[in-house]
C-alpha atoms as a PDB file:
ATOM      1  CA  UNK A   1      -7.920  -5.508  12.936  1.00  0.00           C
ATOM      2  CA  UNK A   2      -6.937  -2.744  10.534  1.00  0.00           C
ATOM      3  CA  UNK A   3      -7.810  -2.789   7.136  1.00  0.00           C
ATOM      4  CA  UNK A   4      -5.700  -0.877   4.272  1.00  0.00           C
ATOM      5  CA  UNK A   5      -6.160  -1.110   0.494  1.00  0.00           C
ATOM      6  CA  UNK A   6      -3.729   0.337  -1.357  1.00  0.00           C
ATOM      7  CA  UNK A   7      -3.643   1.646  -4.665  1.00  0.00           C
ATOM      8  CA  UNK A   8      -1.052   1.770  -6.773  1.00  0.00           C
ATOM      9  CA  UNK A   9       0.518   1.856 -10.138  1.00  0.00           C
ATOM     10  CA  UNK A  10       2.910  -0.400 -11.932  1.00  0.00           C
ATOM     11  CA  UNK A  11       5.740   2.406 -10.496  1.00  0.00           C
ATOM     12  CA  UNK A  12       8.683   0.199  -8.574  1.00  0.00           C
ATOM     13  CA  UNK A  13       9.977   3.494  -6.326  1.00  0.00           C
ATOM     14  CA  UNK A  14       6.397   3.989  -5.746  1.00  0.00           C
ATOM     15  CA  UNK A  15       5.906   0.637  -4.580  1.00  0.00           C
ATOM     16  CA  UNK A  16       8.837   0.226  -2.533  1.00  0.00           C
ATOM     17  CA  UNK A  17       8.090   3.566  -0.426  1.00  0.00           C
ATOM     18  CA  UNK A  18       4.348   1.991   0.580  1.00  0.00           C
ATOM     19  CA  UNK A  19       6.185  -1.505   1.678  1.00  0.00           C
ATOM     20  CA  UNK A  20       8.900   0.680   3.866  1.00  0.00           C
ATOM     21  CA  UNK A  21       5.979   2.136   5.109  1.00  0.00           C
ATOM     22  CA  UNK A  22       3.257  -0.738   5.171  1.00  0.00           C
ATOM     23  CA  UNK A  23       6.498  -2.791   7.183  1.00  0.00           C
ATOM     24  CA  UNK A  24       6.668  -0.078  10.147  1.00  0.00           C
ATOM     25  CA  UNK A  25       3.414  -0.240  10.631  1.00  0.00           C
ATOM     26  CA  UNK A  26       2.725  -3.760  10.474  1.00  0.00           C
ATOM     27  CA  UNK A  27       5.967  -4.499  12.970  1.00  0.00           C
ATOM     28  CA  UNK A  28       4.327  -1.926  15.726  1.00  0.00           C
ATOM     29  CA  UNK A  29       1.123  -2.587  15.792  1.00  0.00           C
ATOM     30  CA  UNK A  30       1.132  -6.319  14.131  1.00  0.00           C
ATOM     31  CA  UNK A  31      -2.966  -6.288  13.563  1.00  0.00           C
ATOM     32  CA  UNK A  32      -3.088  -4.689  10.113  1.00  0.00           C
ATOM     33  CA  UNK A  33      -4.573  -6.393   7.067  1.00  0.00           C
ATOM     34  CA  UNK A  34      -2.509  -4.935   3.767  1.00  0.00           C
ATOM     35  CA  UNK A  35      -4.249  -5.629   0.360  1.00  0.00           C
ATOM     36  CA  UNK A  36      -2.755  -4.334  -3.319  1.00  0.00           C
ATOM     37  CA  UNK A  37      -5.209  -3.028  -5.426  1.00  0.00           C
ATOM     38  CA  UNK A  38      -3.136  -2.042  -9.269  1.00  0.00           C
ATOM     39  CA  UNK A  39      -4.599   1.220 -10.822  1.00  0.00           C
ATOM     40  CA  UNK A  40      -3.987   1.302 -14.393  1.00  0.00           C
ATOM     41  CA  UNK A  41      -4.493   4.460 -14.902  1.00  0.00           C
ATOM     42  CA  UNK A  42      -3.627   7.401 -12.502  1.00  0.00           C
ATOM     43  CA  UNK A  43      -6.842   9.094 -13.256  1.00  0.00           C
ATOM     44  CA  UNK A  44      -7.685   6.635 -10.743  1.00  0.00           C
ATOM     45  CA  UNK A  45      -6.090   8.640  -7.636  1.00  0.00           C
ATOM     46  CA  UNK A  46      -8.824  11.521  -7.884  1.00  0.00           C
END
């Protein structure tokens, strides 16, 4: 099992990019976890 948190902020595009991506990988290899974790404030990132 493969665990992956993302972070993200309130940003559709942004969003929509990490599902396209989060999809391919969950369709190939079918064992990975995906949680959401909303940053409020992109100070967050560093």
């Amino acid at each position: 099992m493969i665990k992956a948190i993302i972070n993200y902020n309130d940003i559709n595009d942004e969003f929509r990019r990490m599902n396209d991506i989060l999809g391919v990988l969950q369709y190939k290899y079918k064992n990975i976890d995906v949680s959401y974790n909303k940053v409020k404030n992109k100070m967050n990132y560093l």
